[in-house]
N, C-alpha and C. Protein backbone atom coordinates (compact mmCIF):
# COMPACT_ATOMS: atom_id res chain seq x y z
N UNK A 1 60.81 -38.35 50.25
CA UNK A 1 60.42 -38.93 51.52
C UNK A 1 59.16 -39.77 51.28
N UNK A 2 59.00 -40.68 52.22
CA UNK A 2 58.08 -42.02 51.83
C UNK A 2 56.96 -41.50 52.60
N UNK A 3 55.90 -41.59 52.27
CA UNK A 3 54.46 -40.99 52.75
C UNK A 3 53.92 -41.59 53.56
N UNK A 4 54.78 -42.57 54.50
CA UNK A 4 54.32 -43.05 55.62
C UNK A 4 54.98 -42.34 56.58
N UNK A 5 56.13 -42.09 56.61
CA UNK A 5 57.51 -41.27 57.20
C UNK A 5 56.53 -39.89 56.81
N UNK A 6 56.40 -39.18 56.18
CA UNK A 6 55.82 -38.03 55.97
C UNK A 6 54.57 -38.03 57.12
N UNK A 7 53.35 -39.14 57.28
CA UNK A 7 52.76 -38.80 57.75
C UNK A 7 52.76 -38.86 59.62
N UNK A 8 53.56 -39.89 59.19
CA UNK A 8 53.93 -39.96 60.95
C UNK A 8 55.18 -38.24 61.54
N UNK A 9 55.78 -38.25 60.65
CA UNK A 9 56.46 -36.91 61.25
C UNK A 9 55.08 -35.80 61.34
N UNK A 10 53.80 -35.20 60.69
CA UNK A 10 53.09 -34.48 60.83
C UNK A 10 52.28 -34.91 61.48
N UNK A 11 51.63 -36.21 62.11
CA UNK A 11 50.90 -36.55 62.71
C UNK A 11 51.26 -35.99 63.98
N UNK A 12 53.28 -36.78 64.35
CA UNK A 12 53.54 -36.59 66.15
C UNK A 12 53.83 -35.44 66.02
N UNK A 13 54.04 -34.62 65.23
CA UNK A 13 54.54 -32.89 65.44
C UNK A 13 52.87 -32.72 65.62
N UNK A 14 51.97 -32.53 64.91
CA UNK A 14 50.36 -32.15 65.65
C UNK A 14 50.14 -32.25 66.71
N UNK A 15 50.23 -33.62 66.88
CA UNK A 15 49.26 -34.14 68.18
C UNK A 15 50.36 -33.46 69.50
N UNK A 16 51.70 -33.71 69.64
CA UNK A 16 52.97 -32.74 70.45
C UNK A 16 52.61 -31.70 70.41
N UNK A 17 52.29 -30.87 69.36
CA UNK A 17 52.20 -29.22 69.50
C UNK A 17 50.89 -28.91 70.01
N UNK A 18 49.81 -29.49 70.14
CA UNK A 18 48.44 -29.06 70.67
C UNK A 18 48.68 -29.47 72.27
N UNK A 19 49.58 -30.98 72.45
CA UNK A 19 49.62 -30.87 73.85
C UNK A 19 50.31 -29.96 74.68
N UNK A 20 51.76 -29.43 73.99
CA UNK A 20 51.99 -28.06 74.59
C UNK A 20 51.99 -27.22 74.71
N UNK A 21 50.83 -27.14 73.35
CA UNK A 21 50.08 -25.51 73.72
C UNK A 21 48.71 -25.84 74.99
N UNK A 22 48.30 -26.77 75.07
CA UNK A 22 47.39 -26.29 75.86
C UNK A 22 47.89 -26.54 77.35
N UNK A 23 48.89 -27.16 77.49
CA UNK A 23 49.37 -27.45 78.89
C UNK A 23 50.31 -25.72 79.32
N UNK A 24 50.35 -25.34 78.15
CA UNK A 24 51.02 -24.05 78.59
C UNK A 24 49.59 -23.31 78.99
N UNK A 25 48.76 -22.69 78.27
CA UNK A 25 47.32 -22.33 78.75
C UNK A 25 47.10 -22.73 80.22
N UNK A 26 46.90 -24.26 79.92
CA UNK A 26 46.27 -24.46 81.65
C UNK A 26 47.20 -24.15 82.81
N UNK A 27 48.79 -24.24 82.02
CA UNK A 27 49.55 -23.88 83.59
C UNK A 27 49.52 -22.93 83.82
N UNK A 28 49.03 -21.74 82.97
CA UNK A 28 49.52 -20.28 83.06
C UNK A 28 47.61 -19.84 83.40
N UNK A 29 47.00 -20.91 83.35
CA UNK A 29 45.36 -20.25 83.98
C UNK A 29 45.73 -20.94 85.57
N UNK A 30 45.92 -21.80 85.43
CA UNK A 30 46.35 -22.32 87.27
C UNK A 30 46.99 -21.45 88.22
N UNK A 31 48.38 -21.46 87.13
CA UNK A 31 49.53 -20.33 88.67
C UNK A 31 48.13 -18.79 88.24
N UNK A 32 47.88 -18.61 87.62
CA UNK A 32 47.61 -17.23 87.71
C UNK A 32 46.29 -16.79 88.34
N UNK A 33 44.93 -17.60 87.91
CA UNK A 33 43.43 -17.71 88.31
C UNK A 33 43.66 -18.64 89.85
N UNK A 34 43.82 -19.96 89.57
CA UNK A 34 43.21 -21.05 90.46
C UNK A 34 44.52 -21.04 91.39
N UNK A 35 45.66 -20.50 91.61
CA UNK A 35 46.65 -20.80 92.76
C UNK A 35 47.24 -22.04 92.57
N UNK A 36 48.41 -22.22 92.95
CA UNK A 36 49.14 -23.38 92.61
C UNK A 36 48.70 -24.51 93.30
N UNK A 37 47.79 -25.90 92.14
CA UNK A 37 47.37 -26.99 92.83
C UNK A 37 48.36 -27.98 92.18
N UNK A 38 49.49 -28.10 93.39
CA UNK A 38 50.78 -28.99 93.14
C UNK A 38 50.14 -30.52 91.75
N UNK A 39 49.30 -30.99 92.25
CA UNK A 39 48.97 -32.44 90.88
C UNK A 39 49.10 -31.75 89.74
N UNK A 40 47.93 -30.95 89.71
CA UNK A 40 47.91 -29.72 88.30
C UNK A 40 48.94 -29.40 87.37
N UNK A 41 49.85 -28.77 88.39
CA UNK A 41 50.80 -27.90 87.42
C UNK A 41 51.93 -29.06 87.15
N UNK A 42 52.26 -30.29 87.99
CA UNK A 42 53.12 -31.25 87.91
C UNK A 42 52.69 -31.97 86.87
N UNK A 43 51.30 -32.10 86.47
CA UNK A 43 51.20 -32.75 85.73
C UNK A 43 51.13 -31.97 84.00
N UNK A 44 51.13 -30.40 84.30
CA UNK A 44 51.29 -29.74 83.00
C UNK A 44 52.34 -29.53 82.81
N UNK A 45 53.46 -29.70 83.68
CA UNK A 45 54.93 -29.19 83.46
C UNK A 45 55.58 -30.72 82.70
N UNK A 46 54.93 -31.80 83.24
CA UNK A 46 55.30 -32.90 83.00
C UNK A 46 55.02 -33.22 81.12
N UNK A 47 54.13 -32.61 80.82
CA UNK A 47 53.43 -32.51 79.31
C UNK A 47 54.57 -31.89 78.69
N UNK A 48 55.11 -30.81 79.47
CA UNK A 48 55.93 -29.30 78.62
C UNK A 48 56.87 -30.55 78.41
N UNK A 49 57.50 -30.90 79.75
CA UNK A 49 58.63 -32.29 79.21
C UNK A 49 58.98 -32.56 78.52
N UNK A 50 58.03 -33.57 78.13
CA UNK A 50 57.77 -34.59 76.76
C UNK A 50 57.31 -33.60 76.10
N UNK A 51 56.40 -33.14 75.76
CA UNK A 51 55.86 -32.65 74.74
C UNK A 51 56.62 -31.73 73.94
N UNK A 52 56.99 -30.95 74.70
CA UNK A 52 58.16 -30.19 73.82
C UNK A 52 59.29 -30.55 73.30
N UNK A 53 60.22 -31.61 73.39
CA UNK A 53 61.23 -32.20 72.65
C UNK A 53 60.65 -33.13 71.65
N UNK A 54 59.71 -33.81 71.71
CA UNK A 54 58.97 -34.47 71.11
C UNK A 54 58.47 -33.58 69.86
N UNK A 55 57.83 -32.66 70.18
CA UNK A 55 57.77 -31.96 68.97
C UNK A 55 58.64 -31.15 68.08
N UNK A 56 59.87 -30.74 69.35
CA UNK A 56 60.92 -30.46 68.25
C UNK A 56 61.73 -31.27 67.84
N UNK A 57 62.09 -32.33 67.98
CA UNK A 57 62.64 -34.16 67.63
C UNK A 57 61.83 -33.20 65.98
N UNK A 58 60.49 -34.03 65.46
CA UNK A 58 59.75 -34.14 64.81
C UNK A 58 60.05 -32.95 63.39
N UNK A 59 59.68 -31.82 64.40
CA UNK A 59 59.70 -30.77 63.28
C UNK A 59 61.23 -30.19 62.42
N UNK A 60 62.27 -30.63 63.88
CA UNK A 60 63.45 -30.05 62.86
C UNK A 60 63.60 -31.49 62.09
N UNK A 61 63.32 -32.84 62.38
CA UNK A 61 63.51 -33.87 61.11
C UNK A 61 62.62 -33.51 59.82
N UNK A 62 61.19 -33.04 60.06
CA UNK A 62 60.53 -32.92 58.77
C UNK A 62 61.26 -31.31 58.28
N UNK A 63 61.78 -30.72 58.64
CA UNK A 63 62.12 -29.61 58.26
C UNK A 63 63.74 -29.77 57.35
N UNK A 64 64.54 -30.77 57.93
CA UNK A 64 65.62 -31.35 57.31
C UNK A 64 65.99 -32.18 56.14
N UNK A 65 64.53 -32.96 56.15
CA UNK A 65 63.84 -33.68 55.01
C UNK A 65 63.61 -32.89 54.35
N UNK A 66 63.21 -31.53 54.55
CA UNK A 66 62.49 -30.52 53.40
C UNK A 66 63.58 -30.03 52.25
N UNK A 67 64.26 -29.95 53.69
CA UNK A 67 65.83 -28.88 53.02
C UNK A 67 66.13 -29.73 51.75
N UNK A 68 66.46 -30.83 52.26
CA UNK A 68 67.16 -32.44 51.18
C UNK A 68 66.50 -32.34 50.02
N UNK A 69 64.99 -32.14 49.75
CA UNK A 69 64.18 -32.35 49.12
C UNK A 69 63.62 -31.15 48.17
N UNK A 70 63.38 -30.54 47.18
CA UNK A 70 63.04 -29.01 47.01
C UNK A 70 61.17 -29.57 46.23
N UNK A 71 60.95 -30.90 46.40
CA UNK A 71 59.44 -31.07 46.31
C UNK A 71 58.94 -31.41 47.60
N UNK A 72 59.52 -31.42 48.39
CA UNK A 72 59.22 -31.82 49.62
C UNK A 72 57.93 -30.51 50.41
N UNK A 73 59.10 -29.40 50.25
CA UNK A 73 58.65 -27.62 50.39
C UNK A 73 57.47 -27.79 50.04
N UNK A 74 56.96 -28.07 49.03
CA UNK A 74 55.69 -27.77 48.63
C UNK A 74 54.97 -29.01 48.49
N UNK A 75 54.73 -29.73 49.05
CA UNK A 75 54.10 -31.04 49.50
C UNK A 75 52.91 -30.95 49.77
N UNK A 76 52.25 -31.33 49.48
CA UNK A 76 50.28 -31.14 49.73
C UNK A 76 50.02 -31.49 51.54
N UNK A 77 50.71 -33.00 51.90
CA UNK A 77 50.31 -32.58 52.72
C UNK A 77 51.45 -31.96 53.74
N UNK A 78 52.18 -31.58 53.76
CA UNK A 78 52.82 -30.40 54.41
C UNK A 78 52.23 -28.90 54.36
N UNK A 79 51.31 -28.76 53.28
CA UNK A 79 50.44 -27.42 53.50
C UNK A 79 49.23 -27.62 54.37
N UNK A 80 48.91 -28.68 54.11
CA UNK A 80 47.94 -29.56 54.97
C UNK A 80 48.08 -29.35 56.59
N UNK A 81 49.16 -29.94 56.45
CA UNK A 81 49.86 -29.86 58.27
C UNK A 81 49.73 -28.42 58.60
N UNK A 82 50.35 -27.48 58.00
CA UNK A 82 49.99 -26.15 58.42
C UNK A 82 48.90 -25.28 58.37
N UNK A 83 48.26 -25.42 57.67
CA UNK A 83 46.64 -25.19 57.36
C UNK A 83 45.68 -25.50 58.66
N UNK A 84 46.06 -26.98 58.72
CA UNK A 84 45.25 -27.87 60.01
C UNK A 84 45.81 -27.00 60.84
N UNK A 85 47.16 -27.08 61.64
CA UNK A 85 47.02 -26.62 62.77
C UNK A 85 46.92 -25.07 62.83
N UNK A 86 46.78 -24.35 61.73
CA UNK A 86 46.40 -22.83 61.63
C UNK A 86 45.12 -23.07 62.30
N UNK A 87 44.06 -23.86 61.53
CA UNK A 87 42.70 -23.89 62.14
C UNK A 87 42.50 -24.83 63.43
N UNK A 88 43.15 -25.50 63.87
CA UNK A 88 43.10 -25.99 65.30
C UNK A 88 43.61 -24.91 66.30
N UNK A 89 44.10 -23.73 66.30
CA UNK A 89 44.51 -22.92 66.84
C UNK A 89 43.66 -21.31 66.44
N UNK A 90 43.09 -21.65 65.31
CA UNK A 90 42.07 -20.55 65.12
C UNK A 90 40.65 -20.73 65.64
N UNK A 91 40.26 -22.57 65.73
CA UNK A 91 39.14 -22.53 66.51
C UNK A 91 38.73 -22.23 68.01
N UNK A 92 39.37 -22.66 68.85
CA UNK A 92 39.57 -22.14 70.06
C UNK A 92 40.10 -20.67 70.31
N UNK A 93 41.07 -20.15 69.53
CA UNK A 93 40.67 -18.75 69.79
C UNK A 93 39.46 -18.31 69.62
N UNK A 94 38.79 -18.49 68.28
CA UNK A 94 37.51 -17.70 68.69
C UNK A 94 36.52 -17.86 69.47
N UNK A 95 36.62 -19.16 69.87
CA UNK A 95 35.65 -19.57 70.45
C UNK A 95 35.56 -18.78 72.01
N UNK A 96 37.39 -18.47 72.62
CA UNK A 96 37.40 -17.78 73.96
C UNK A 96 37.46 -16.26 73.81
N UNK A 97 37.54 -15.72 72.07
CA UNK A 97 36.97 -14.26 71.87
C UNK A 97 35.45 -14.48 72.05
N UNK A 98 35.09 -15.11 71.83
CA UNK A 98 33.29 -14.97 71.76
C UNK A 98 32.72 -15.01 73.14
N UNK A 99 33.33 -16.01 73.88
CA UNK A 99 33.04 -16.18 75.36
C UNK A 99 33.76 -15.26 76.47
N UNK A 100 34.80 -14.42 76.03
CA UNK A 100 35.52 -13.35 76.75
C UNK A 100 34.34 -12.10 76.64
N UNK A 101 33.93 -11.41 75.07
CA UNK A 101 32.66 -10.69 74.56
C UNK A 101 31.82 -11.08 75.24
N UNK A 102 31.28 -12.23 75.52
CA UNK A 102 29.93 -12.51 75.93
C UNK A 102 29.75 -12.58 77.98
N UNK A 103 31.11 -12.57 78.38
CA UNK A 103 31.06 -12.18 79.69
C UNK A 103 30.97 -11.37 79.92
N UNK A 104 31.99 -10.04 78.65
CA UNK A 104 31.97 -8.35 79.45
C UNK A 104 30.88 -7.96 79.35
N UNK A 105 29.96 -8.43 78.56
CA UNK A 105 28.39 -8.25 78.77
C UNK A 105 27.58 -8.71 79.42
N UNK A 106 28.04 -9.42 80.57
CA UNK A 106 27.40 -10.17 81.41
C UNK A 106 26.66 -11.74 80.84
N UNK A 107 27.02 -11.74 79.90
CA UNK A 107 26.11 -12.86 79.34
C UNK A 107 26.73 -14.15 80.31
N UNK A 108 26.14 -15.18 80.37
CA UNK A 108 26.30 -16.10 80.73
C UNK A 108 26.06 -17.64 80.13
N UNK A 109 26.90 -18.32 79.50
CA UNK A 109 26.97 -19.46 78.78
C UNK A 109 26.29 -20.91 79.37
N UNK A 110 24.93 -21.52 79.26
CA UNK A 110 24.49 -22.27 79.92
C UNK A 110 25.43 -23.30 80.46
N UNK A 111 26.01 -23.84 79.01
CA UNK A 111 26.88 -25.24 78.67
C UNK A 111 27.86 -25.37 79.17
N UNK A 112 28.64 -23.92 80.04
CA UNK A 112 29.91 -24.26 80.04
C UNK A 112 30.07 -24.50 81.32
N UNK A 113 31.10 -25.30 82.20
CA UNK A 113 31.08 -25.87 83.33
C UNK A 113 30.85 -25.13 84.51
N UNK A 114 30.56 -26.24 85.39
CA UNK A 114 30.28 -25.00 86.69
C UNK A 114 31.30 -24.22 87.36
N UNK A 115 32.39 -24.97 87.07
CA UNK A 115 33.74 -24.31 87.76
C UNK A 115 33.98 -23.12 87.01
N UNK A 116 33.47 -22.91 85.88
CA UNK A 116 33.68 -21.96 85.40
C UNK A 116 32.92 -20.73 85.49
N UNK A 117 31.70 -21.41 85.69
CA UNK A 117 30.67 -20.34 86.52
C UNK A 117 31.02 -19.24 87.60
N UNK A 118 31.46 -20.15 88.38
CA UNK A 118 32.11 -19.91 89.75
C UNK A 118 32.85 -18.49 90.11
N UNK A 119 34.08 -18.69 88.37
CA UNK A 119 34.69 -17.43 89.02
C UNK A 119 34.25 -16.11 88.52
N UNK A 120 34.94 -15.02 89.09
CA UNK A 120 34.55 -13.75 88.86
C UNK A 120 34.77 -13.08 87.66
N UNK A 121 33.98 -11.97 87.47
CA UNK A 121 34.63 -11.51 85.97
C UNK A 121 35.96 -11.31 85.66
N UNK A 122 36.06 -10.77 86.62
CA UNK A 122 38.23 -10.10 86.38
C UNK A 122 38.46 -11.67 85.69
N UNK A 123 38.54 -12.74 86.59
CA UNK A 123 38.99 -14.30 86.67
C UNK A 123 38.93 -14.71 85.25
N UNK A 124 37.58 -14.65 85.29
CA UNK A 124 36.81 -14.84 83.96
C UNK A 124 37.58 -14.06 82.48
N UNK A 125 38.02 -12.98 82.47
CA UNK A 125 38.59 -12.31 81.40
C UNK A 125 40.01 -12.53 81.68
N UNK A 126 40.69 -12.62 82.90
CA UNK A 126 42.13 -13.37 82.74
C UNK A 126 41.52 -14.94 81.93
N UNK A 127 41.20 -15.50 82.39
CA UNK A 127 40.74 -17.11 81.80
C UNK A 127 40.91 -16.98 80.25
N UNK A 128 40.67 -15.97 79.67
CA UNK A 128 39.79 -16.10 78.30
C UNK A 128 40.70 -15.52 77.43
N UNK A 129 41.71 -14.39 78.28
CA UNK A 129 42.94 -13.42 77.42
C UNK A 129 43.89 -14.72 77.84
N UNK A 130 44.53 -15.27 78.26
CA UNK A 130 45.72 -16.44 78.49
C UNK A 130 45.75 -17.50 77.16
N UNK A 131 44.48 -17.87 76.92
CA UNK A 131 44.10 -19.25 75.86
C UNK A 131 44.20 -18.03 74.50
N UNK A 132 43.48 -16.90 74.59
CA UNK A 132 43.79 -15.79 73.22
C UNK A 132 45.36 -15.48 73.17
N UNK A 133 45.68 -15.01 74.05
CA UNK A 133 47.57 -14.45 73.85
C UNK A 133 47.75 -15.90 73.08
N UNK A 134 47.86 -16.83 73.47
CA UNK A 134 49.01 -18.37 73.58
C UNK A 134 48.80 -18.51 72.24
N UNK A 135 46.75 -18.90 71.87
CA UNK A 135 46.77 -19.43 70.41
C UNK A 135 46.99 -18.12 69.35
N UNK A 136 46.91 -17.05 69.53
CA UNK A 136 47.23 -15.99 68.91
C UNK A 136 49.07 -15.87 68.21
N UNK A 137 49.57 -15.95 69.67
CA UNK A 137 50.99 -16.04 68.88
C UNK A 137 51.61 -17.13 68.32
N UNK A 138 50.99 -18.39 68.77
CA UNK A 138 51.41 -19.66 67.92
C UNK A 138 51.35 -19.40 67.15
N UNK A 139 49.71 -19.18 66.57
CA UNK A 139 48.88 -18.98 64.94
C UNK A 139 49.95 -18.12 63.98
N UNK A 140 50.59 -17.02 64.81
CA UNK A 140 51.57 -16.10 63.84
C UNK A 140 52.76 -16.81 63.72
């Protein structure tokens, strides 16, 4: 496979799979924390849409290419691709383990928005376990 074709299949499978992981997060912090705000969720369901065929378009072609190929499997940057989005999905988890910890202790995060201020602890630890479950079981 030609390493332009290589990089564009791992590029739109990335950039697709982060948009429907996090549109799954925010729809599932909306219906569940903030109550259904019809723009909101129309516009995260609208992401799942596209975003999800789009990324599986992508991944079963680079995955078909692989099959064809037995250097393909072990391709630098195909470990690359998985590596990256291991750690694009490991950074934000920890980041909402650290800030989930730092609420049950009452702590309070200067930086982080006011809307977020706002809600209550329960709110606050649903908020923080939704974005942990999602990037947790991707990551596996």
């Amino acid at each position: 496979m030609s390493n332009a074709r290589r990089w564009y299949i791992y590029l739109v499978g990335a950039i697709s799979l982060q948009a429907v992981i996090w549109a799954i997060i925010a729809l599932l912090r909306n219906l569940i924390i903030f109550g259904i705000n019809r723009s909101a969720v129309a516009f995260q369901v609208a992401v799942l849409i596209i975003g999800l065929p789009v990324f599986l378009i992508h991944w079963l072609w680079g995955q078909r290419l692989a099959d064809k190929e037995k250097a393909e499997r072990g391709n630098t940057l195909r470990r690359l691709y998985l590596y990256g989005m291991m750690a694009a999905m490991l950074g934000p988890f920890m980041t909402n383990l650290y800030d989930l910890i730092r609420r049950l202790f009452k702590g309070i995060n200067p930086l982080q928005s006011h809307a977020y201020r706002q809600l209550s602890a329960g709110n606050a630890i649903i908020y923080h376990v939704i974005a942990i479950i999602v990037l947790g079981l991707l990551w596996f």
